[in-house]
PDB file of N, CA and C in Angstrom:
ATOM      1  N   UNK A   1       0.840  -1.179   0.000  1.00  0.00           N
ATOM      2  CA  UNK A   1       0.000   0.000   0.000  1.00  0.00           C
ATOM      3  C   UNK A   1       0.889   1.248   0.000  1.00  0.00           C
ATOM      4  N   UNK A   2       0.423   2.178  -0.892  1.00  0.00           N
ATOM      5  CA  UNK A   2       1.375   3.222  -1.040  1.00  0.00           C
ATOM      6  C   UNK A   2       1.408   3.968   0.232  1.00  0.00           C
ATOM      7  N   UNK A   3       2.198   5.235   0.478  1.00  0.00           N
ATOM      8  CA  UNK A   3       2.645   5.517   1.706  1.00  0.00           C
ATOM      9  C   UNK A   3       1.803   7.174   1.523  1.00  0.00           C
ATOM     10  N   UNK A   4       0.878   7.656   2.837  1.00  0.00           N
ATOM     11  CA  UNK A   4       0.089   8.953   2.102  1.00  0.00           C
ATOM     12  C   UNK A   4       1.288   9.549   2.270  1.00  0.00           C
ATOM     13  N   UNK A   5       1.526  10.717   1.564  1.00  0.00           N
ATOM     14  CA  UNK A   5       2.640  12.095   1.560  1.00  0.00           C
ATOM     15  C   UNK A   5       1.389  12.612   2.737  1.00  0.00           C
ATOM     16  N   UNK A   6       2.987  13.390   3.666  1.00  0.00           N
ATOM     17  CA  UNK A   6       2.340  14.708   4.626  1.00  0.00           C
ATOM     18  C   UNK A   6       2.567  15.955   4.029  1.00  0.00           C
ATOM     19  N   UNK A   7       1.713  16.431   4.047  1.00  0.00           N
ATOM     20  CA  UNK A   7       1.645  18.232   4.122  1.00  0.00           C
ATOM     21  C   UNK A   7       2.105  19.073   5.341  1.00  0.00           C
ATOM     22  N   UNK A   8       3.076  19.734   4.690  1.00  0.00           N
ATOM     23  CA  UNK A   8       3.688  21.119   5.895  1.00  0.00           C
ATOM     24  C   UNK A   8       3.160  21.983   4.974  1.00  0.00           C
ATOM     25  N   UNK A   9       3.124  23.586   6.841  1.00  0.00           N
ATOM     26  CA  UNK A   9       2.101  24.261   6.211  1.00  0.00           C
ATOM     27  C   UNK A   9       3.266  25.723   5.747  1.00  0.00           C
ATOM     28  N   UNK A  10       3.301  27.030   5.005  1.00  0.00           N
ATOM     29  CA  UNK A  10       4.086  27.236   4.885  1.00  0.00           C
ATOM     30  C   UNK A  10       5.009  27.927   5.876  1.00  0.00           C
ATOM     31  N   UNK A  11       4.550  27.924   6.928  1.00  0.00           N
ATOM     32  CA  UNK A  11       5.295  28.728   8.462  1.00  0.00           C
ATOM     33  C   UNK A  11       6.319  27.446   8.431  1.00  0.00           C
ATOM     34  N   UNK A  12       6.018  25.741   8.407  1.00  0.00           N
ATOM     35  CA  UNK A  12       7.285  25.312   8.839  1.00  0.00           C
ATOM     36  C   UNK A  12       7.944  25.216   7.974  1.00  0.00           C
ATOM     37  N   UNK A  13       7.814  25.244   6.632  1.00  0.00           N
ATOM     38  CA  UNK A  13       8.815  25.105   5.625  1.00  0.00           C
ATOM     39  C   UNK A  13       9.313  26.152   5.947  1.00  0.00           C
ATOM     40  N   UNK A  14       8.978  27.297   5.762  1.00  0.00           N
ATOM     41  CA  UNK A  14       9.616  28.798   5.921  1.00  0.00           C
ATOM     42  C   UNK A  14      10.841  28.722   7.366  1.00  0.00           C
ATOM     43  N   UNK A  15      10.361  28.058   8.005  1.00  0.00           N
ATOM     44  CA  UNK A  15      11.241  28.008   9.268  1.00  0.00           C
ATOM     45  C   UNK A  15      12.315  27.196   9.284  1.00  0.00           C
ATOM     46  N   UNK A  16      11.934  25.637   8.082  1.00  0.00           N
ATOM     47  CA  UNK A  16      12.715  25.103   8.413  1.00  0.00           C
ATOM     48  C   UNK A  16      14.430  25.592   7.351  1.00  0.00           C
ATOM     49  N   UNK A  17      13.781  26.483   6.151  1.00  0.00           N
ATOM     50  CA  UNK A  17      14.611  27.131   5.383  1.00  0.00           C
ATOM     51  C   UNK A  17      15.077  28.157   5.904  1.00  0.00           C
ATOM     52  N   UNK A  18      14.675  28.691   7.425  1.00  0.00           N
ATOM     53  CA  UNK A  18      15.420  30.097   7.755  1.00  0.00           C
ATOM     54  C   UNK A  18      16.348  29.246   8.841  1.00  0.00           C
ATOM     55  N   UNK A  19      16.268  28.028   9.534  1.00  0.00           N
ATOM     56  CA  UNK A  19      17.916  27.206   9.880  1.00  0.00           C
ATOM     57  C   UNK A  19      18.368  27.437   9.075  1.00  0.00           C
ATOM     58  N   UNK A  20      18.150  26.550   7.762  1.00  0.00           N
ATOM     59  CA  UNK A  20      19.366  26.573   6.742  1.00  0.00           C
ATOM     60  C   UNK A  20      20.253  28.089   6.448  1.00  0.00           C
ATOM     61  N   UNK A  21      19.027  28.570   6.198  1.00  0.00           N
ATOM     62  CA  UNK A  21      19.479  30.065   5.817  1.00  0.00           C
ATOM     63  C   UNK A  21      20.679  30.664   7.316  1.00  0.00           C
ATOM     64  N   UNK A  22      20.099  30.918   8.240  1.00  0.00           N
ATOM     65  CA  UNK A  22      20.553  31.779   9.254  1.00  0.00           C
ATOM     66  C   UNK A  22      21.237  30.883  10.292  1.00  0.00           C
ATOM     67  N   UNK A  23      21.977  29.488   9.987  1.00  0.00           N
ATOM     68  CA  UNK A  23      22.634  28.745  10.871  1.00  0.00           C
ATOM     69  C   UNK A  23      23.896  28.306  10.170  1.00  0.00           C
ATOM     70  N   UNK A  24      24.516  27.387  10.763  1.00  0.00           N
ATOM     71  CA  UNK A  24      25.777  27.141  10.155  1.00  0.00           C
ATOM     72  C   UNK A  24      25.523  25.564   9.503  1.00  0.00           C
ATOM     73  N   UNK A  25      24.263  24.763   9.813  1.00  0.00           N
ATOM     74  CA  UNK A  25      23.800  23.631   9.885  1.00  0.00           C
ATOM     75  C   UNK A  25      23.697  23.293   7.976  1.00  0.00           C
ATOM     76  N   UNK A  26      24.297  22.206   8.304  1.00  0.00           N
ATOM     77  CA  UNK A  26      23.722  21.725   6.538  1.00  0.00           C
ATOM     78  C   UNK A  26      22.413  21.149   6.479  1.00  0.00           C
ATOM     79  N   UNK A  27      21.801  21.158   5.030  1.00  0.00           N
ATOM     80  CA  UNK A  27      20.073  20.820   4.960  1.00  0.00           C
ATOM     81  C   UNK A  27      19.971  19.327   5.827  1.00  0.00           C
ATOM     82  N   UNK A  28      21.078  18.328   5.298  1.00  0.00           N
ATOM     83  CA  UNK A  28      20.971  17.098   6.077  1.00  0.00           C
ATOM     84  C   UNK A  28      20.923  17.160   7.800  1.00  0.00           C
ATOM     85  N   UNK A  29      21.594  18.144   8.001  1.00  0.00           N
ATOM     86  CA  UNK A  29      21.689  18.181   9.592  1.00  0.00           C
ATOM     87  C   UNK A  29      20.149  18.790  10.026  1.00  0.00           C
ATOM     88  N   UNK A  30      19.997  19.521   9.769  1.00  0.00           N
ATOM     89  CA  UNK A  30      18.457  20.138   9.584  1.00  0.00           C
ATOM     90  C   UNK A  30      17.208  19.136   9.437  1.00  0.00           C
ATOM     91  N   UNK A  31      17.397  18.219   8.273  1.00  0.00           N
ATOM     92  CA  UNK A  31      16.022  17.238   7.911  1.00  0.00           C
ATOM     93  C   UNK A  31      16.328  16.849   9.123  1.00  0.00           C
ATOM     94  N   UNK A  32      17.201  15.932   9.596  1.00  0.00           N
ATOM     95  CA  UNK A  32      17.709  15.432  11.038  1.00  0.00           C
ATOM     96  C   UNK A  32      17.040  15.486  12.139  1.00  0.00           C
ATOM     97  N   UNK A  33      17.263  16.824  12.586  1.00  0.00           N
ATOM     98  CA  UNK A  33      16.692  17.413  13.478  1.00  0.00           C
ATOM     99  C   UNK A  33      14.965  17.534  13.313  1.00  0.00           C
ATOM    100  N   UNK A  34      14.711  17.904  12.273  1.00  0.00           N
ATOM    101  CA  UNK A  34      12.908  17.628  11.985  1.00  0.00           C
ATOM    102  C   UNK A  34      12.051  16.744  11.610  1.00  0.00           C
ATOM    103  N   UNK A  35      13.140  15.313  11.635  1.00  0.00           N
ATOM    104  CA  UNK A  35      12.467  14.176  11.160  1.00  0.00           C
ATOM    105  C   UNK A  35      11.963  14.284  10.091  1.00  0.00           C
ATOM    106  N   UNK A  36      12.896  15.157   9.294  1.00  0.00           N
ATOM    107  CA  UNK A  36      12.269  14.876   7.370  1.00  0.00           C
ATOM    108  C   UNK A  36      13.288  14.676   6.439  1.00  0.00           C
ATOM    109  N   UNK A  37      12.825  14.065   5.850  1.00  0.00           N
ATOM    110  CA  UNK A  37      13.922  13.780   4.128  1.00  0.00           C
ATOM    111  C   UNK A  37      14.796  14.596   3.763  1.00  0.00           C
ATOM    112  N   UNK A  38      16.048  14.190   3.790  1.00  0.00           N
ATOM    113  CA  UNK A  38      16.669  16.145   3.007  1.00  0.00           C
ATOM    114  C   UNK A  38      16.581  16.361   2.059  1.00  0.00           C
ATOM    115  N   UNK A  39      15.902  15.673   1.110  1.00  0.00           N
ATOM    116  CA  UNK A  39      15.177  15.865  -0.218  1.00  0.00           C
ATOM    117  C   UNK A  39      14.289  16.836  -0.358  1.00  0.00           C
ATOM    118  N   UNK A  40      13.279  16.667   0.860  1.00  0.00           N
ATOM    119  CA  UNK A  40      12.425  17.469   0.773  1.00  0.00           C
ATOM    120  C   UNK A  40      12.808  19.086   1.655  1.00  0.00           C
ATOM    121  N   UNK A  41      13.940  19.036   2.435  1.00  0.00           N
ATOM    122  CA  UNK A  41      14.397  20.525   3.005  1.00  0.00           C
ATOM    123  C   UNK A  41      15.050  21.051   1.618  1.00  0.00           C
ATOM    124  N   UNK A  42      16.376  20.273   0.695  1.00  0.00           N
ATOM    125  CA  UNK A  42      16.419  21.258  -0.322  1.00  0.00           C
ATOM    126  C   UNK A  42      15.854  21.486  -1.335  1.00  0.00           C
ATOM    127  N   UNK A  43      14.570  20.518  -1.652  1.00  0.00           N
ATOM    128  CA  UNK A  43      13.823  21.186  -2.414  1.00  0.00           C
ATOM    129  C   UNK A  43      13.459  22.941  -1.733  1.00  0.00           C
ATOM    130  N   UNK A  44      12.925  22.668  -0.672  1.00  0.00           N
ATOM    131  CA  UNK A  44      11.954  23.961  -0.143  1.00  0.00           C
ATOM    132  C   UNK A  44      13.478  25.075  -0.164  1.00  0.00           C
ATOM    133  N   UNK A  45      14.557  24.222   0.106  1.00  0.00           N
ATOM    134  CA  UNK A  45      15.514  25.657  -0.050  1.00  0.00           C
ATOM    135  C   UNK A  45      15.690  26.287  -1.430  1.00  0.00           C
ATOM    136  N   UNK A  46      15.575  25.078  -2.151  1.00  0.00           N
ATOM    137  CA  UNK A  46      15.975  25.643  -3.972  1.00  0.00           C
ATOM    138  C   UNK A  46      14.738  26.219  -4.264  1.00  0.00           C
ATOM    139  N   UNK A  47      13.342  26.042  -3.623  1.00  0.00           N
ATOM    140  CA  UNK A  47      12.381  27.370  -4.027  1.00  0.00           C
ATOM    141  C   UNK A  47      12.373  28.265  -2.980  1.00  0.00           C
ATOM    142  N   UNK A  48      12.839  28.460  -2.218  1.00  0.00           N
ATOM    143  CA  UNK A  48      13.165  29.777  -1.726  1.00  0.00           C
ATOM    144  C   UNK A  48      14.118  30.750  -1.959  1.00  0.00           C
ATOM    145  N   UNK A  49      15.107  29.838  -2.627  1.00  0.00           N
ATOM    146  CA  UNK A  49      16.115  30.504  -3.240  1.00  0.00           C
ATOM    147  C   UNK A  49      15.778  31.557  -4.498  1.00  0.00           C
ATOM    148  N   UNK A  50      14.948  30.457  -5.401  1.00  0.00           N
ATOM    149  CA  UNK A  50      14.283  31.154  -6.562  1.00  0.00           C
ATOM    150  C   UNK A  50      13.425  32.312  -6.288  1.00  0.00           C
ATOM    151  N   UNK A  51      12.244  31.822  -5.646  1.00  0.00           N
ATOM    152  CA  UNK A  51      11.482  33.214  -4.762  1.00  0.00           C
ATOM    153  C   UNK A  51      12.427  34.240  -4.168  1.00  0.00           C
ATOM    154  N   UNK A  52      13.639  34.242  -3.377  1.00  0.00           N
ATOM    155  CA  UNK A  52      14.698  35.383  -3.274  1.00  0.00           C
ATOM    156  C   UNK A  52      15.391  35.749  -4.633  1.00  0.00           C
ATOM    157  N   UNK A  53      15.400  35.409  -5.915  1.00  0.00           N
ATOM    158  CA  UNK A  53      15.663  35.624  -7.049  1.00  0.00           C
ATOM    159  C   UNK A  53      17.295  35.183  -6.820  1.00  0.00           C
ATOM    160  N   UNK A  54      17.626  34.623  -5.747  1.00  0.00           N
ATOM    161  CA  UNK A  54      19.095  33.779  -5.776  1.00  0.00           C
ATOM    162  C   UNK A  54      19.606  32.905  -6.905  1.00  0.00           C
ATOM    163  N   UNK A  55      18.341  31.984  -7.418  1.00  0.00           N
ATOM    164  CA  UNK A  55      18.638  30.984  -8.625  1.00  0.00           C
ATOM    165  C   UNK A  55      17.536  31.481  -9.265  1.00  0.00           C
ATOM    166  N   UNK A  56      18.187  30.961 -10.666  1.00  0.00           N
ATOM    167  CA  UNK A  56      17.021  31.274 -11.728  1.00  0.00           C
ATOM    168  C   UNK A  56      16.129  29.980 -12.071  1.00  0.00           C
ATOM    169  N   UNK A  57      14.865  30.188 -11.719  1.00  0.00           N
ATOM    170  CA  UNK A  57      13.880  29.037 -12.076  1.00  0.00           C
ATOM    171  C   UNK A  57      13.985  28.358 -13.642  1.00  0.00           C
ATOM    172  N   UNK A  58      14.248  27.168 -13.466  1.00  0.00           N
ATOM    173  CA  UNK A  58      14.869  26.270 -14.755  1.00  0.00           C
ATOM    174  C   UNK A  58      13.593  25.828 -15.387  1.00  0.00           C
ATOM    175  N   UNK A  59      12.415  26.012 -14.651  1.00  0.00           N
ATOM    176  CA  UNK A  59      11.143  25.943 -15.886  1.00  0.00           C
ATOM    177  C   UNK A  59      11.048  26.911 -16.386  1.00  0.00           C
ATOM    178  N   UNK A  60      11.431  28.435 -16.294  1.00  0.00           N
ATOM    179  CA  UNK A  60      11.457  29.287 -16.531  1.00  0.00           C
ATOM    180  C   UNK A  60      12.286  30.207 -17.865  1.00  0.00           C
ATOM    181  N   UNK A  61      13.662  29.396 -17.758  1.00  0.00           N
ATOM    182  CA  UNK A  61      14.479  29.853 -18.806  1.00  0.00           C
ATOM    183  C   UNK A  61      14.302  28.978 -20.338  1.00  0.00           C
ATOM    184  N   UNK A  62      14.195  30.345 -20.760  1.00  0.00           N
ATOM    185  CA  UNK A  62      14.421  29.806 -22.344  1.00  0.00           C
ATOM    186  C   UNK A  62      15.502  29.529 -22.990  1.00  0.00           C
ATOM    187  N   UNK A  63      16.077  28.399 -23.096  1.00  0.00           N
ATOM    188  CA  UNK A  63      17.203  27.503 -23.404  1.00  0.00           C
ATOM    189  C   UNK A  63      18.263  28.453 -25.321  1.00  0.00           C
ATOM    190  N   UNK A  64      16.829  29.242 -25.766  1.00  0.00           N
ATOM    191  CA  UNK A  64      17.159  29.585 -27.346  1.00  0.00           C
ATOM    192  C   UNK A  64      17.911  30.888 -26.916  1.00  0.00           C
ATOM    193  N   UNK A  65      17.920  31.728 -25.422  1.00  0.00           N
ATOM    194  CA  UNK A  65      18.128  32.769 -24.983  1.00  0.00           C
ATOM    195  C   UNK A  65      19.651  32.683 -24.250  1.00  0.00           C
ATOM    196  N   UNK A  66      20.123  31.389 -23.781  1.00  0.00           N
ATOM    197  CA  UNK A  66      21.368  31.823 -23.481  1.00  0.00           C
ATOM    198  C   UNK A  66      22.274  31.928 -23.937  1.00  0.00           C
ATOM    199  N   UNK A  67      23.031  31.553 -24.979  1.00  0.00           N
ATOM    200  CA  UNK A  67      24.101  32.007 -25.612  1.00  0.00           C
ATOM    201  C   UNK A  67      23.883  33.863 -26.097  1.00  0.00           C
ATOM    202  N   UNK A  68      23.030  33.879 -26.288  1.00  0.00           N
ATOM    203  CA  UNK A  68      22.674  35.464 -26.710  1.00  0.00           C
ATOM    204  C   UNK A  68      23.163  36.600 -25.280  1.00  0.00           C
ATOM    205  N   UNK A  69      22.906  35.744 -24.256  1.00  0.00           N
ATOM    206  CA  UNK A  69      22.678  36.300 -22.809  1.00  0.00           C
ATOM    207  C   UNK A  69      24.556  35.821 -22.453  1.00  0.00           C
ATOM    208  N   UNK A  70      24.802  35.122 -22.500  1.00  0.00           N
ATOM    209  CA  UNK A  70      26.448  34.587 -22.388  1.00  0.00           C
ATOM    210  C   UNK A  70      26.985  35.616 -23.285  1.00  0.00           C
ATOM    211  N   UNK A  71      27.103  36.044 -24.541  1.00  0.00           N
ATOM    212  CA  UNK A  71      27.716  36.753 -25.517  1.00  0.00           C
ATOM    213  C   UNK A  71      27.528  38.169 -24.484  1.00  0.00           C
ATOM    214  N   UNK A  72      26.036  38.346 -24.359  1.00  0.00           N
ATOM    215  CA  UNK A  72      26.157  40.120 -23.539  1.00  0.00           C
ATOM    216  C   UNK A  72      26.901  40.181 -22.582  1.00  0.00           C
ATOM    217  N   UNK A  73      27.209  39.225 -21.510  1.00  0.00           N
ATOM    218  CA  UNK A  73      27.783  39.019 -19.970  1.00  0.00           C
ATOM    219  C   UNK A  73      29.519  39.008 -20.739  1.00  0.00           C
ATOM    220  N   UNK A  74      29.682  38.278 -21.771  1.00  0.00           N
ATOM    221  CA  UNK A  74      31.098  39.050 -21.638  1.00  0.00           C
ATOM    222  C   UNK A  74      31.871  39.897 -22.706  1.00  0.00           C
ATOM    223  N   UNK A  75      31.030  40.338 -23.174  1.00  0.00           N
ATOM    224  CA  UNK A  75      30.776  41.708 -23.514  1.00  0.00           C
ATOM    225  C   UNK A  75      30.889  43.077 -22.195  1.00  0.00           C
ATOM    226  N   UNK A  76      30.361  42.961 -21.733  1.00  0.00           N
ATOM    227  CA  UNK A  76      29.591  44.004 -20.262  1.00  0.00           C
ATOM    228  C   UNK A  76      31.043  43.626 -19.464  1.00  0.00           C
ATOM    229  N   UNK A  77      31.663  42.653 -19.289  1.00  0.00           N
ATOM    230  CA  UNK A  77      32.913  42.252 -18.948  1.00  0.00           C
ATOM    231  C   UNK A  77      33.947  43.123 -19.240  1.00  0.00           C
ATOM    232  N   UNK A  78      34.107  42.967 -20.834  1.00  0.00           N
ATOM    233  CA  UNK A  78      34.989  43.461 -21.006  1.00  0.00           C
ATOM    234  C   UNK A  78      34.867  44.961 -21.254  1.00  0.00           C
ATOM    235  N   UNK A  79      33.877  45.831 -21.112  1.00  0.00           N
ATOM    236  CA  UNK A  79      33.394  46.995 -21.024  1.00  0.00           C
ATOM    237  C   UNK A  79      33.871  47.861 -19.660  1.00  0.00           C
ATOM    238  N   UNK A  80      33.465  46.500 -18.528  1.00  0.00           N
ATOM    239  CA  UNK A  80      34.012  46.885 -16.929  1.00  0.00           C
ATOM    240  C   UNK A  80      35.442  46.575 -16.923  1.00  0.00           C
ATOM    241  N   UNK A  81      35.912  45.820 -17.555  1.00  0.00           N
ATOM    242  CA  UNK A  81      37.601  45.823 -17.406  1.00  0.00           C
ATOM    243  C   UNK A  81      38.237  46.964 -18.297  1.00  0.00           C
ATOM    244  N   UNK A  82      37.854  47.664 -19.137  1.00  0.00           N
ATOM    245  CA  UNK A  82      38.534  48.611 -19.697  1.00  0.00           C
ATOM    246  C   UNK A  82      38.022  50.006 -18.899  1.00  0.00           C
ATOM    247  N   UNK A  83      37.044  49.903 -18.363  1.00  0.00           N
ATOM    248  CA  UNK A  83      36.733  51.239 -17.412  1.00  0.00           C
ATOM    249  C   UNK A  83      37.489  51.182 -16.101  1.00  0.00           C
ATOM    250  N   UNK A  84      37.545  49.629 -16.039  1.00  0.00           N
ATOM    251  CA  UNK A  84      38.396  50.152 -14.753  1.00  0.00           C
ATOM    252  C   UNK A  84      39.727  49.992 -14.865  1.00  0.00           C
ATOM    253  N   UNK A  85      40.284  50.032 -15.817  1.00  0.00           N
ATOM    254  CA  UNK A  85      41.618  50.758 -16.343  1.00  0.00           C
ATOM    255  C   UNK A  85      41.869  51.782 -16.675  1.00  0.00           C
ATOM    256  N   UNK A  86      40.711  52.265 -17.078  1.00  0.00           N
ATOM    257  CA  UNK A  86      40.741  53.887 -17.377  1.00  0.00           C
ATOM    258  C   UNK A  86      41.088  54.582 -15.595  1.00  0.00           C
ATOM    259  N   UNK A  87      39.649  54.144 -15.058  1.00  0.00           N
ATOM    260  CA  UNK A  87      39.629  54.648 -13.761  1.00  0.00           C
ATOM    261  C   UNK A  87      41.352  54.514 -12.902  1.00  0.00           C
ATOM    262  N   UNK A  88      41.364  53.642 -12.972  1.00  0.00           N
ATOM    263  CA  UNK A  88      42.951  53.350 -12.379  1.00  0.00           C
ATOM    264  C   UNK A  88      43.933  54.468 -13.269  1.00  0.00           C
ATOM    265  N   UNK A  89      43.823  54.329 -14.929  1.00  0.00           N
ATOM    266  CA  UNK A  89      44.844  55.626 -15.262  1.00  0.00           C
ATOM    267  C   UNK A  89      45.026  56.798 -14.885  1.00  0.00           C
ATOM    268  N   UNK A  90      43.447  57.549 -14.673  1.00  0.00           N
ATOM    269  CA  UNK A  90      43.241  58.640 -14.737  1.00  0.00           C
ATOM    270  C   UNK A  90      43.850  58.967 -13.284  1.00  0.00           C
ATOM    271  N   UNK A  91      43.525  57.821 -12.286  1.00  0.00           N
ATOM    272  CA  UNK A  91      43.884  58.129 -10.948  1.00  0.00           C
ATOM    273  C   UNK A  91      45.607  58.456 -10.547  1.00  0.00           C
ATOM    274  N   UNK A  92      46.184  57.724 -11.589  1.00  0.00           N
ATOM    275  CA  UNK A  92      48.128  57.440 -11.638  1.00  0.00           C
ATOM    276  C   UNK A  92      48.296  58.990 -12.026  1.00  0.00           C
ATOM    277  N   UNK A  93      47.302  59.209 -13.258  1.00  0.00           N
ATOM    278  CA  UNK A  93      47.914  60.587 -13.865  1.00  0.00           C
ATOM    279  C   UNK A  93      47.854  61.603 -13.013  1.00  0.00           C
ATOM    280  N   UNK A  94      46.592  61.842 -12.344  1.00  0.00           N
ATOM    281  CA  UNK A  94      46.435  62.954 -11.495  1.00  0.00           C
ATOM    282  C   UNK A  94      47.586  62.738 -10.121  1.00  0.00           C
ATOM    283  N   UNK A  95      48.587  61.650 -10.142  1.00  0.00           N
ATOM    284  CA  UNK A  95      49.216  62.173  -8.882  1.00  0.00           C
ATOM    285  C   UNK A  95      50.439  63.184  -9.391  1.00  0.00           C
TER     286      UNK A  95
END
């Protein structure tokens, strides 16, 4: 006979992701302590993460969009490495 799944409500997930978050404890040490799967603590951490916009939700990204998005990031790279060579020159010259 299959096994019913329990429902947590979102105060303990939320709680049990603000250990993870605000302790030194790993998710395993954590399920541990709450008598749950650590499957199911980092799931609830990897969507809280997403909800903090920490990770980017992978149902979310459009796969035809990243190389386009990789090409801009180092681009914008090398835009910030030549400014901040400038910045550094301008600073040598003025002594």
């Amino acid at each position: 006979m299959p096994e019913k799944r329990r429902r947590y409500d979102p105060d303990f997930r939320g709680g049990a992701v603000g250990i993870v978050r605000e302790t030194n404890k790993s998710v395993a040490q954590v399920a541990r302590d709450l008598g749950l799967n650590p499957g199911t603590v980092t799931h609830w951490v990897a969507k809280d993460k997403i909800a903090r916009g920490e990770k980017l939700d992978p149902e979310k990204v459009d796969p035809e969009r990243v190389p386009q998005l990789e090409a801009e990031v180092a681009e914008l790279r090398i835009e910030r490495d030549v400014l901040k060579r400038s910045v550094a020159f301008g600073s040598e010259a003025t002594r």
